[in-house]
PDB file of N, CA and C in Angstrom:
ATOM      1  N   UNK A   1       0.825  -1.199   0.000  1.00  0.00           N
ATOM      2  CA  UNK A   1       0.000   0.000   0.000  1.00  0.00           C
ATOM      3  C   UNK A   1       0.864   1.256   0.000  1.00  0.00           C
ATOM      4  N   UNK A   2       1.865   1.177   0.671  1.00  0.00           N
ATOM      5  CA  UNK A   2       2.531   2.486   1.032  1.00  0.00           C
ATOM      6  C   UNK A   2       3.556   2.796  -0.231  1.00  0.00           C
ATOM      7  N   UNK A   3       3.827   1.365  -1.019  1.00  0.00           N
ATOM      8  CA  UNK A   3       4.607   1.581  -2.143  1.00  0.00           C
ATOM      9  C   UNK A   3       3.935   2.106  -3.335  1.00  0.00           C
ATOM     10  N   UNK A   4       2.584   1.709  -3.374  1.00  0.00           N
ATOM     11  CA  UNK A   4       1.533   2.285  -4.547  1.00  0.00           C
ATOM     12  C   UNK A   4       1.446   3.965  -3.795  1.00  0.00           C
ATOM     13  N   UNK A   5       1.234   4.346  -2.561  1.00  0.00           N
ATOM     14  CA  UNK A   5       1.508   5.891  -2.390  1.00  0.00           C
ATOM     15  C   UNK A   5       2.269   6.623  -2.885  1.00  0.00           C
ATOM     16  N   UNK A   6       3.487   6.237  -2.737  1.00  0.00           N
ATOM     17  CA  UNK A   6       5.280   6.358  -2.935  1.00  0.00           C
ATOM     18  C   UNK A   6       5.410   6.486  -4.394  1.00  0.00           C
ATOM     19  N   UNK A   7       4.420   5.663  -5.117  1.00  0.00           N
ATOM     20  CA  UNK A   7       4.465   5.942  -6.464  1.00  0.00           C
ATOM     21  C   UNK A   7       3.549   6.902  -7.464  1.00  0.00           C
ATOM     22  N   UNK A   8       2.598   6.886  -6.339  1.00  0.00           N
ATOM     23  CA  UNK A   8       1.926   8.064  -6.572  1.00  0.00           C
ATOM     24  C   UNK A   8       2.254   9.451  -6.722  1.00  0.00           C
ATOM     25  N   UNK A   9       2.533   9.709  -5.167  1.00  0.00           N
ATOM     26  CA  UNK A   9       3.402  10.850  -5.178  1.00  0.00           C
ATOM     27  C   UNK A   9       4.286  11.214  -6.418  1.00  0.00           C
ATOM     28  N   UNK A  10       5.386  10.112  -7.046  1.00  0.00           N
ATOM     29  CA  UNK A  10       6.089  10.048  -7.645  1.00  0.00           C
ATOM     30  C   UNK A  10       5.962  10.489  -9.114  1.00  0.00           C
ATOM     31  N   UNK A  11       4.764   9.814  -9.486  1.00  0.00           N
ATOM     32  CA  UNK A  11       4.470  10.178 -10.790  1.00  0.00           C
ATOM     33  C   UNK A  11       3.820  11.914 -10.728  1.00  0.00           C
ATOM     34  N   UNK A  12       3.423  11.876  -9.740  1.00  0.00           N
ATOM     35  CA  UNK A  12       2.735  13.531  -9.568  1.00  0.00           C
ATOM     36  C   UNK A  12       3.927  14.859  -9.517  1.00  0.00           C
ATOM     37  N   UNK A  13       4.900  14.233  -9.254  1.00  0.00           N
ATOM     38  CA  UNK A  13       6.135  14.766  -9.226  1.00  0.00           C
ATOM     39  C   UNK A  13       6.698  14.671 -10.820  1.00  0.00           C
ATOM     40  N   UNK A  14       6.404  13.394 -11.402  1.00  0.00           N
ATOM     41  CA  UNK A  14       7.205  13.592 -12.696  1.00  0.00           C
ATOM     42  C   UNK A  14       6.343  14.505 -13.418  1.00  0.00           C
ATOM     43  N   UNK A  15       4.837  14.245 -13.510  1.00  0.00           N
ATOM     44  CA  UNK A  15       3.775  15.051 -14.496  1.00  0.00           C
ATOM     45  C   UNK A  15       4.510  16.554 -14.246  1.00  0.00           C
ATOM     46  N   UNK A  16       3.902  17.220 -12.925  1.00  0.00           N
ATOM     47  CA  UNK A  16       4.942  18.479 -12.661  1.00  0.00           C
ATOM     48  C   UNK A  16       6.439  18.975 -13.448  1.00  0.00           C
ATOM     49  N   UNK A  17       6.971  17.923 -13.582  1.00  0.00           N
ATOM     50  CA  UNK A  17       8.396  18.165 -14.480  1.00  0.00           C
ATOM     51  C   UNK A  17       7.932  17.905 -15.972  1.00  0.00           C
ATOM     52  N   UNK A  18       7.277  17.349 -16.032  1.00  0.00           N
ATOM     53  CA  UNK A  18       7.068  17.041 -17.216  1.00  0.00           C
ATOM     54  C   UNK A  18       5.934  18.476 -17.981  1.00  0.00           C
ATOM     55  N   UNK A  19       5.646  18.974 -17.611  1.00  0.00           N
ATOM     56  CA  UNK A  19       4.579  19.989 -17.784  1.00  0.00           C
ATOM     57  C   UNK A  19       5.786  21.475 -17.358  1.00  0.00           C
ATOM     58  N   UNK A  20       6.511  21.305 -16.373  1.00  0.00           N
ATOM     59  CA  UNK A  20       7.608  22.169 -16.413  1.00  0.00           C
ATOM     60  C   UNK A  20       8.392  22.320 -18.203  1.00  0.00           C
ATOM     61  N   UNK A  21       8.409  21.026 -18.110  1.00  0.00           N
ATOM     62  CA  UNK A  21       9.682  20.660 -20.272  1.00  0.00           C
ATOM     63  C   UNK A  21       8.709  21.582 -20.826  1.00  0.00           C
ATOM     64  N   UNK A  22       7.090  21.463 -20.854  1.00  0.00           N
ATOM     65  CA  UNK A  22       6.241  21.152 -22.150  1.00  0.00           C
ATOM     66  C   UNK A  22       6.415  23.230 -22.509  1.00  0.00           C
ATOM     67  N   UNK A  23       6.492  23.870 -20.991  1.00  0.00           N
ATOM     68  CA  UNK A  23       6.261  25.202 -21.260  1.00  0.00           C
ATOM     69  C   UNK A  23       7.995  25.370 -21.972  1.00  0.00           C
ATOM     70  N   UNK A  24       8.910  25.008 -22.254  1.00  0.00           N
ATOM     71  CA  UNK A  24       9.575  25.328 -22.854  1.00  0.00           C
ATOM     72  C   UNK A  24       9.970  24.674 -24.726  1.00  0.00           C
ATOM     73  N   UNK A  25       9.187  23.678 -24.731  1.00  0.00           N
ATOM     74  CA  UNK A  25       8.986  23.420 -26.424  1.00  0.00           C
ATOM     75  C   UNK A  25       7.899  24.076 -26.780  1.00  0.00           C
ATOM     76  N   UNK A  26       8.306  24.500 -28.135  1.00  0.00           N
ATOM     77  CA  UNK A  26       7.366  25.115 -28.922  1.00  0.00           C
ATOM     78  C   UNK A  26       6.871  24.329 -29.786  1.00  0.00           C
ATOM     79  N   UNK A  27       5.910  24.530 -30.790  1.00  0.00           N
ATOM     80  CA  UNK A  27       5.575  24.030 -31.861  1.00  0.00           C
ATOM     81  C   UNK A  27       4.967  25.011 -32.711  1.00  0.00           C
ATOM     82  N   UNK A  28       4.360  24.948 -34.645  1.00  0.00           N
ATOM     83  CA  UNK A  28       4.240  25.837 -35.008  1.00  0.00           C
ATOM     84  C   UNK A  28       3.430  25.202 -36.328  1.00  0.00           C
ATOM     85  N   UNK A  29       2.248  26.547 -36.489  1.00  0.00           N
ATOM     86  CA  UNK A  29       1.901  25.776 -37.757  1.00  0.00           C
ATOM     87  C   UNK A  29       1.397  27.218 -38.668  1.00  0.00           C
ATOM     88  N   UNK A  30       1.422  26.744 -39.624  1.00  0.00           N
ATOM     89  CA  UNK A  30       0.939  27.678 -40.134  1.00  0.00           C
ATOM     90  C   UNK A  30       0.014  27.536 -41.173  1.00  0.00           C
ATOM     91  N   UNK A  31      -0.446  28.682 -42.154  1.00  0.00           N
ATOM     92  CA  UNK A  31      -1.971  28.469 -43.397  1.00  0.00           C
ATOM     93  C   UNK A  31      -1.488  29.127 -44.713  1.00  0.00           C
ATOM     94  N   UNK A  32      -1.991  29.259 -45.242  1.00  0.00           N
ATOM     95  CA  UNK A  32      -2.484  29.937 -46.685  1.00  0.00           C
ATOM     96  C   UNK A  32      -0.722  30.654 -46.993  1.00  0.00           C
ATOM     97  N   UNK A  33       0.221  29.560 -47.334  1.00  0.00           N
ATOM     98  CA  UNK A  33       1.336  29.745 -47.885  1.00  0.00           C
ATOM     99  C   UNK A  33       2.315  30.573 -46.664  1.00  0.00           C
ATOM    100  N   UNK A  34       2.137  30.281 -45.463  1.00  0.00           N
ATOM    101  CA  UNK A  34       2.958  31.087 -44.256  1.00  0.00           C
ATOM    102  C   UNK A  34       2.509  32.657 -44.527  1.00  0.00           C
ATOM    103  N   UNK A  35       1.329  33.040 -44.641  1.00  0.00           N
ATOM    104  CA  UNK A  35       0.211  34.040 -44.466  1.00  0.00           C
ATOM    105  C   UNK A  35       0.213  33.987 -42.896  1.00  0.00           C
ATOM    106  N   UNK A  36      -0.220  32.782 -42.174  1.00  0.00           N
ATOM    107  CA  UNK A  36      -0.640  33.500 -40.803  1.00  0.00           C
ATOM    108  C   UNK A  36       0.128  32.159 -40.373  1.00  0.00           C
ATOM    109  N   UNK A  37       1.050  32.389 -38.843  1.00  0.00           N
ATOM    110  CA  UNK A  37       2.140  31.633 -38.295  1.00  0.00           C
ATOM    111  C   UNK A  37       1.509  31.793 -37.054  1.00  0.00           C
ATOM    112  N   UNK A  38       1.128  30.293 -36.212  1.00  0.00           N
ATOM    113  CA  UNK A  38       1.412  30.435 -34.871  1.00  0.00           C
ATOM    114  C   UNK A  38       2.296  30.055 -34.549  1.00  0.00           C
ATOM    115  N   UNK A  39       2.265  30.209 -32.869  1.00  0.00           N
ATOM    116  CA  UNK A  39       3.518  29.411 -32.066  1.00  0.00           C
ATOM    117  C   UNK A  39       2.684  29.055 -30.992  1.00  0.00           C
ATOM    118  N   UNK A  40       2.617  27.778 -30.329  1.00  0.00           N
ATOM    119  CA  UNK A  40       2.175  27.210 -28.863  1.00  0.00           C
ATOM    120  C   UNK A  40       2.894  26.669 -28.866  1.00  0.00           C
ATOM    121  N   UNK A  41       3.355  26.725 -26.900  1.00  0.00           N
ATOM    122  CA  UNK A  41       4.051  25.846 -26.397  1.00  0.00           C
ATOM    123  C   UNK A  41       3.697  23.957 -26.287  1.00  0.00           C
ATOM    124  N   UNK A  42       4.279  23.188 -25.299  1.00  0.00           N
ATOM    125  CA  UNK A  42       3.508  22.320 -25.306  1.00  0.00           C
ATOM    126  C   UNK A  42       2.708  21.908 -24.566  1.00  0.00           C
ATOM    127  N   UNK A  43       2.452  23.079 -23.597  1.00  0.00           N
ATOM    128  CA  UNK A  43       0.879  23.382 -22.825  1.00  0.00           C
ATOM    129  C   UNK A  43       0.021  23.762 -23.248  1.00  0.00           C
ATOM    130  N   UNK A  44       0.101  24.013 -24.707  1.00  0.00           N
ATOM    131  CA  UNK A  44      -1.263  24.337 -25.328  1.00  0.00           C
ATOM    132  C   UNK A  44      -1.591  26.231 -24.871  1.00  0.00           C
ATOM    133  N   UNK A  45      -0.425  26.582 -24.572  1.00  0.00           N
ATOM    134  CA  UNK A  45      -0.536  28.165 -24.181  1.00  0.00           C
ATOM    135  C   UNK A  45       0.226  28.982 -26.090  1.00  0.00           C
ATOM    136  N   UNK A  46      -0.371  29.608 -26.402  1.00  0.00           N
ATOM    137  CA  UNK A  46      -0.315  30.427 -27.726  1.00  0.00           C
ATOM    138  C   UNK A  46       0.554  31.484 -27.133  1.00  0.00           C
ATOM    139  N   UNK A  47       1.649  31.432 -27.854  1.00  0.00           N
ATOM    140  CA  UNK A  47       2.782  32.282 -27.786  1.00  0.00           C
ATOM    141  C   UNK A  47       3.219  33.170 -28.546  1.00  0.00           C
ATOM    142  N   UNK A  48       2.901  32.573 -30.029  1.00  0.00           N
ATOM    143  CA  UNK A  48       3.155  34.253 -30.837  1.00  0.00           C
ATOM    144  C   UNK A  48       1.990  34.087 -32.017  1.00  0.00           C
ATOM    145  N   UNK A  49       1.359  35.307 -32.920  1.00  0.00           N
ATOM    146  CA  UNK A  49       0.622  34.812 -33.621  1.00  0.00           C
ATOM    147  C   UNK A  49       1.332  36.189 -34.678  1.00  0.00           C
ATOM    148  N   UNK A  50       1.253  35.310 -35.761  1.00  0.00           N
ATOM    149  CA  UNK A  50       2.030  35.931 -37.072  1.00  0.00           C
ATOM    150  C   UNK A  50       0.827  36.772 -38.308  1.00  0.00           C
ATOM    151  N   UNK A  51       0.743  37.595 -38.652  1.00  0.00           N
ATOM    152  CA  UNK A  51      -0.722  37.703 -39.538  1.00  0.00           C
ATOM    153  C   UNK A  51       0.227  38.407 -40.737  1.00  0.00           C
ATOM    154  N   UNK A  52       0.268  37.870 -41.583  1.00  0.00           N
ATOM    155  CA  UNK A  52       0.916  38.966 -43.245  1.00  0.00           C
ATOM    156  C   UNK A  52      -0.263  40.120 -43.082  1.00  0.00           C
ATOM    157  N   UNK A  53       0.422  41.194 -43.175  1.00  0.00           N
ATOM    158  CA  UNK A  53      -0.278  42.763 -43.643  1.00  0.00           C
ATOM    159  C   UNK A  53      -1.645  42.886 -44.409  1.00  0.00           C
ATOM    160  N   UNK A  54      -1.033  42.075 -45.560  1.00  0.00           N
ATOM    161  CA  UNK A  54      -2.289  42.160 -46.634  1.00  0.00           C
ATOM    162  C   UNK A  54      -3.640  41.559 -46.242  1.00  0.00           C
ATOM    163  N   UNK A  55      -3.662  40.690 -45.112  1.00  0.00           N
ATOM    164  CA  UNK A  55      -4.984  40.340 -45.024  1.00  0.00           C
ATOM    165  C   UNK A  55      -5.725  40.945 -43.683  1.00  0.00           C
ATOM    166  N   UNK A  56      -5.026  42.220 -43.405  1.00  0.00           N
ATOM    167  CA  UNK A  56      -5.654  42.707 -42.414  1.00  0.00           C
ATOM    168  C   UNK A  56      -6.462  43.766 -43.168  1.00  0.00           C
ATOM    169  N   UNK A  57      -6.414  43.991 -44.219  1.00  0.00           N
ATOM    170  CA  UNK A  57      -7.849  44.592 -44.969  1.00  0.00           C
ATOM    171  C   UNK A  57      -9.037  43.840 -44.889  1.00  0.00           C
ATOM    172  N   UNK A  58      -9.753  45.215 -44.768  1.00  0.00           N
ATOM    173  CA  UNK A  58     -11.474  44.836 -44.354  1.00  0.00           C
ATOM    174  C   UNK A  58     -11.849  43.814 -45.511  1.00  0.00           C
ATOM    175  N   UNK A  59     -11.709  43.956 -46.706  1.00  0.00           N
ATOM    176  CA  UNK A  59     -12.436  42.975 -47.772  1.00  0.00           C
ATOM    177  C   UNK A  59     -11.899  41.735 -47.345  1.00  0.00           C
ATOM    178  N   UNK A  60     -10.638  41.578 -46.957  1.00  0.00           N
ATOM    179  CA  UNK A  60     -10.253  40.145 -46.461  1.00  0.00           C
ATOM    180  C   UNK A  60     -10.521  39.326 -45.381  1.00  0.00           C
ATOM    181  N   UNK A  61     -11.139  39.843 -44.255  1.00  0.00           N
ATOM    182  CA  UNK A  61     -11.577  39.385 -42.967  1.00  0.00           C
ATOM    183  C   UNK A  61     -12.435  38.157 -43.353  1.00  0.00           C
ATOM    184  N   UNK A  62     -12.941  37.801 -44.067  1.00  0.00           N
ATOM    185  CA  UNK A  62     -13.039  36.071 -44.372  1.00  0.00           C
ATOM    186  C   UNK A  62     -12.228  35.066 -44.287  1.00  0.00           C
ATOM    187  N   UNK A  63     -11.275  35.358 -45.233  1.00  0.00           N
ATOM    188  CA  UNK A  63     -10.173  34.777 -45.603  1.00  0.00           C
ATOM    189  C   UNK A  63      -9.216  34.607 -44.489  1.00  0.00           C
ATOM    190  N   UNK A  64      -8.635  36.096 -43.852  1.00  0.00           N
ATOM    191  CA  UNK A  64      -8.347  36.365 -42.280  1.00  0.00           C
ATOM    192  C   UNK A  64      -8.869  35.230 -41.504  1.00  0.00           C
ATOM    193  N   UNK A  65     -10.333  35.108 -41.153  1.00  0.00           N
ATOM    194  CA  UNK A  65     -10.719  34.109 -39.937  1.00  0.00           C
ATOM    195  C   UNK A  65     -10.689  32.792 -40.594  1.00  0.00           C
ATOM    196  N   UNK A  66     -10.507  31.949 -41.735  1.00  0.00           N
ATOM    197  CA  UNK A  66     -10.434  31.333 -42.174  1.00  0.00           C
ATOM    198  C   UNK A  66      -9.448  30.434 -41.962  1.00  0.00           C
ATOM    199  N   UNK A  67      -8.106  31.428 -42.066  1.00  0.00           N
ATOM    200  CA  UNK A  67      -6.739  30.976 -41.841  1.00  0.00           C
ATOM    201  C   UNK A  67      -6.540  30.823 -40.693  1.00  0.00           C
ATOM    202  N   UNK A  68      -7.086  31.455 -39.785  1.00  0.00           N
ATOM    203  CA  UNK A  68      -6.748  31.452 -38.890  1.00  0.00           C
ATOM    204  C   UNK A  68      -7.097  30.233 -37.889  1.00  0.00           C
ATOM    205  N   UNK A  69      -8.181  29.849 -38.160  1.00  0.00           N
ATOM    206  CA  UNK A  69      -9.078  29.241 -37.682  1.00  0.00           C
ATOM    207  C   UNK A  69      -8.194  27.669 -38.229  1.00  0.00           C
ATOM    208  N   UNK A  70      -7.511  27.634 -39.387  1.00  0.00           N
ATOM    209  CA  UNK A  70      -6.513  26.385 -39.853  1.00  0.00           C
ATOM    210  C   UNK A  70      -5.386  26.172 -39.494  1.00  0.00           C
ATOM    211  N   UNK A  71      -4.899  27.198 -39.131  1.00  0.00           N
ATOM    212  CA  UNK A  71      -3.191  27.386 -38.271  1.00  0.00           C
ATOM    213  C   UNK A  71      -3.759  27.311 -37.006  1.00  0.00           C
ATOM    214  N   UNK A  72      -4.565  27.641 -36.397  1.00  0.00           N
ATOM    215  CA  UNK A  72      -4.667  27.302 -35.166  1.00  0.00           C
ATOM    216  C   UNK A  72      -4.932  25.777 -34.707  1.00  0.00           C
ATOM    217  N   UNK A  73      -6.010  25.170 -35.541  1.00  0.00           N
ATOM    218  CA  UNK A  73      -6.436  23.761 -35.526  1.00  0.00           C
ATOM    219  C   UNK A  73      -4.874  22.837 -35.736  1.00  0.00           C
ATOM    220  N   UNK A  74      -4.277  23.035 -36.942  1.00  0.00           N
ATOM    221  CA  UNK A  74      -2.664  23.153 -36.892  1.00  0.00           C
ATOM    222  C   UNK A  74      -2.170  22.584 -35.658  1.00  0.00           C
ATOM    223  N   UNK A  75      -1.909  24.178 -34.780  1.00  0.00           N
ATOM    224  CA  UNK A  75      -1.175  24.010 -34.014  1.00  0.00           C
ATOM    225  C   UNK A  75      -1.344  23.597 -32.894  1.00  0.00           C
ATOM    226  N   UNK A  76      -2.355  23.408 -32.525  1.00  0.00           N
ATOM    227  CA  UNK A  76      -3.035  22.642 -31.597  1.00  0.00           C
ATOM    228  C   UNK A  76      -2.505  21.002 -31.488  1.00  0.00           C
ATOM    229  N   UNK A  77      -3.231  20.862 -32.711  1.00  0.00           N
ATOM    230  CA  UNK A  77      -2.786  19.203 -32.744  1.00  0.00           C
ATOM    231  C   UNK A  77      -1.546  19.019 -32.845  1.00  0.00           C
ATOM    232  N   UNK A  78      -0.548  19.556 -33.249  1.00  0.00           N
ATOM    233  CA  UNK A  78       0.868  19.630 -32.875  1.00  0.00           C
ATOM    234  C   UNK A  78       1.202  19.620 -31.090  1.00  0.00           C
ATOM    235  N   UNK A  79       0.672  20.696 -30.940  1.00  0.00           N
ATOM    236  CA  UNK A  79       0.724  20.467 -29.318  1.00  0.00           C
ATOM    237  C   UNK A  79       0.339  19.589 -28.319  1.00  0.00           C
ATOM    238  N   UNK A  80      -0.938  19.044 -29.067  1.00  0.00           N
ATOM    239  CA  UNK A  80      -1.605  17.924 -28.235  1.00  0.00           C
ATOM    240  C   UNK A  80      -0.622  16.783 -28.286  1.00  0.00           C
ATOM    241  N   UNK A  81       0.032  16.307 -30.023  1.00  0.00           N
ATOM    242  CA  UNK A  81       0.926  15.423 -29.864  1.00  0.00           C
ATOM    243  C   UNK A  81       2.133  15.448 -29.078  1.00  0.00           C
ATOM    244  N   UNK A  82       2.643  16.574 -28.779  1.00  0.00           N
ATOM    245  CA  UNK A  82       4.338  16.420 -27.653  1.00  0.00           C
ATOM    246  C   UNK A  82       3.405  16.415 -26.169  1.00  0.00           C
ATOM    247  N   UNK A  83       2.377  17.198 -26.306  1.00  0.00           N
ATOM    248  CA  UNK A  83       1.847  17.270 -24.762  1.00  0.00           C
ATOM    249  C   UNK A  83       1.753  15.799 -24.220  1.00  0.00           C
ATOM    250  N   UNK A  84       0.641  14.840 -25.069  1.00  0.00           N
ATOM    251  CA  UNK A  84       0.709  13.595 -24.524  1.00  0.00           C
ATOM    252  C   UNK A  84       1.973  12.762 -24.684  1.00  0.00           C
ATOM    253  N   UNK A  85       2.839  12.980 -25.653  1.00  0.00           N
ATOM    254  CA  UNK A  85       4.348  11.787 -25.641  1.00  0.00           C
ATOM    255  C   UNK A  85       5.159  12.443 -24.651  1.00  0.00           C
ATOM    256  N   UNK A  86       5.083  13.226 -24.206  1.00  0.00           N
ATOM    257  CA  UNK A  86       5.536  14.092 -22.700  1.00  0.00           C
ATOM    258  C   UNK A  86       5.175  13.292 -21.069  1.00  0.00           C
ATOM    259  N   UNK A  87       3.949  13.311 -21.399  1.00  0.00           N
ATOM    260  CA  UNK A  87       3.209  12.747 -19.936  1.00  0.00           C
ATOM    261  C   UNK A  87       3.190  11.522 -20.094  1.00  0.00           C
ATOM    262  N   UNK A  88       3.047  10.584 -21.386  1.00  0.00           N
ATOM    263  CA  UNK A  88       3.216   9.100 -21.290  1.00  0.00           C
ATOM    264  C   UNK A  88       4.858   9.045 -20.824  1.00  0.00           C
ATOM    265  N   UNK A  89       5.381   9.537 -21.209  1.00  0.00           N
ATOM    266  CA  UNK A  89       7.400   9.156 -20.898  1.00  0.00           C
ATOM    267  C   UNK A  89       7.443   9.409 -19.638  1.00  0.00           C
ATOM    268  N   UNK A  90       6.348  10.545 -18.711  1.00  0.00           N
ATOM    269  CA  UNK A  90       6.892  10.660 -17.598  1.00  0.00           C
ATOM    270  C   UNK A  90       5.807   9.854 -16.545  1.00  0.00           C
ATOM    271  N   UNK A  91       5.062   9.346 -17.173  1.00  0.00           N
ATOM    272  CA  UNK A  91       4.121   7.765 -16.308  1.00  0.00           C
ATOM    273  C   UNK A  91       4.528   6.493 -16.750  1.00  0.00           C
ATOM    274  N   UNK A  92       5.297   6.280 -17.638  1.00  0.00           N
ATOM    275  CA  UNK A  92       5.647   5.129 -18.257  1.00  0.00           C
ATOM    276  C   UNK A  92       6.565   4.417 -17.276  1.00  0.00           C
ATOM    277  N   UNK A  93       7.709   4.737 -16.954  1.00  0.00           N
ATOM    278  CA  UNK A  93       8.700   4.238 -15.572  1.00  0.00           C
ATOM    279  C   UNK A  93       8.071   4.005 -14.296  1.00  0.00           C
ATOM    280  N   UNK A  94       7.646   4.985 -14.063  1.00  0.00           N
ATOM    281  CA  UNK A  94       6.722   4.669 -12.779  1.00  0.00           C
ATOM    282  C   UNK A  94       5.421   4.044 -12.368  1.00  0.00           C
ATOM    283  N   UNK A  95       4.484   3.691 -13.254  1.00  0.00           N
ATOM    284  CA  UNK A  95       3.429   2.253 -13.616  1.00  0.00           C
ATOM    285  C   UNK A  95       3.524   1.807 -14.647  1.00  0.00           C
ATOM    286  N   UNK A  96       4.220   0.668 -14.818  1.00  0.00           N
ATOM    287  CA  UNK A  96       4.554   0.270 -15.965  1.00  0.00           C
ATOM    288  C   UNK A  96       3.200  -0.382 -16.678  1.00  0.00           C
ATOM    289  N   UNK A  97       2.496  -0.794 -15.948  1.00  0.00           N
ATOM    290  CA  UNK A  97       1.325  -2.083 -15.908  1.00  0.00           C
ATOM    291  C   UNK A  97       0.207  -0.803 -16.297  1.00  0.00           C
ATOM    292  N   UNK A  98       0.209   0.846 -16.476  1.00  0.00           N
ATOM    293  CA  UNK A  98      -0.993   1.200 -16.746  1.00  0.00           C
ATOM    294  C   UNK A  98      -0.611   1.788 -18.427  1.00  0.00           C
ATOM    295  N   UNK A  99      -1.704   1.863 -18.757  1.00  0.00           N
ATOM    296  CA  UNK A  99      -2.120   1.827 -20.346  1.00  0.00           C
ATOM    297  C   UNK A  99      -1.390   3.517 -20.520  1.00  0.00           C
ATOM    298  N   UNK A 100      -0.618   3.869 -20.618  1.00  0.00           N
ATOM    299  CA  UNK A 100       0.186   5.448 -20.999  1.00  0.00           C
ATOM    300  C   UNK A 100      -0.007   5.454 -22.768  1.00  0.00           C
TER     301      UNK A 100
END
């Protein structure tokens, strides 16, 4: 019992480090020919957002939320992928026997 605690603790300690790494990788995606560039970390926190000039005209604000709305979806799922191969590596050693 006290060793399943011990390992508890343990892994709660690695997630913590492991979520410590994730705020320092980035990832990045971008739309409509590197028109609009994000950046999220691998907490899923949005760090820089890139917009080309030309589509900040009013006739373009379609096109604008469009892209945007694809570089973001993008970069998301980029993030979601290091976020979870992050937290499986840092539960994987410490319960080996659960499904990571």
């Amino acid at each position: 019992m006290f060793d399943l605690i011990n390992k508890l603790g343990d892994l709660k300690k690695k997630m913590e480090e492991a979520k410590a790494r994730l705020d320092g990788i980035s990832v990045s995606a971008s739309a409509g020919d590197n028109e609009i560039k994000i950046v999220m970390n691998g907490n899923r926190k949005v760090l820089s957002v890139d917009i080309a000039p030309h589509l900040l005209l009013p006739e373009r604000k379609t096109e604008l939320d469009e892209l945007v709305e694809v570089a973001m979806n993008r970069v998301l799922q980029e993030a979601e992928k290091v976020n979870e191969a992050e937290m499986k590596a840092a539960g994987r050693d410490l319960l080996p026997g659960m499904p990571f």
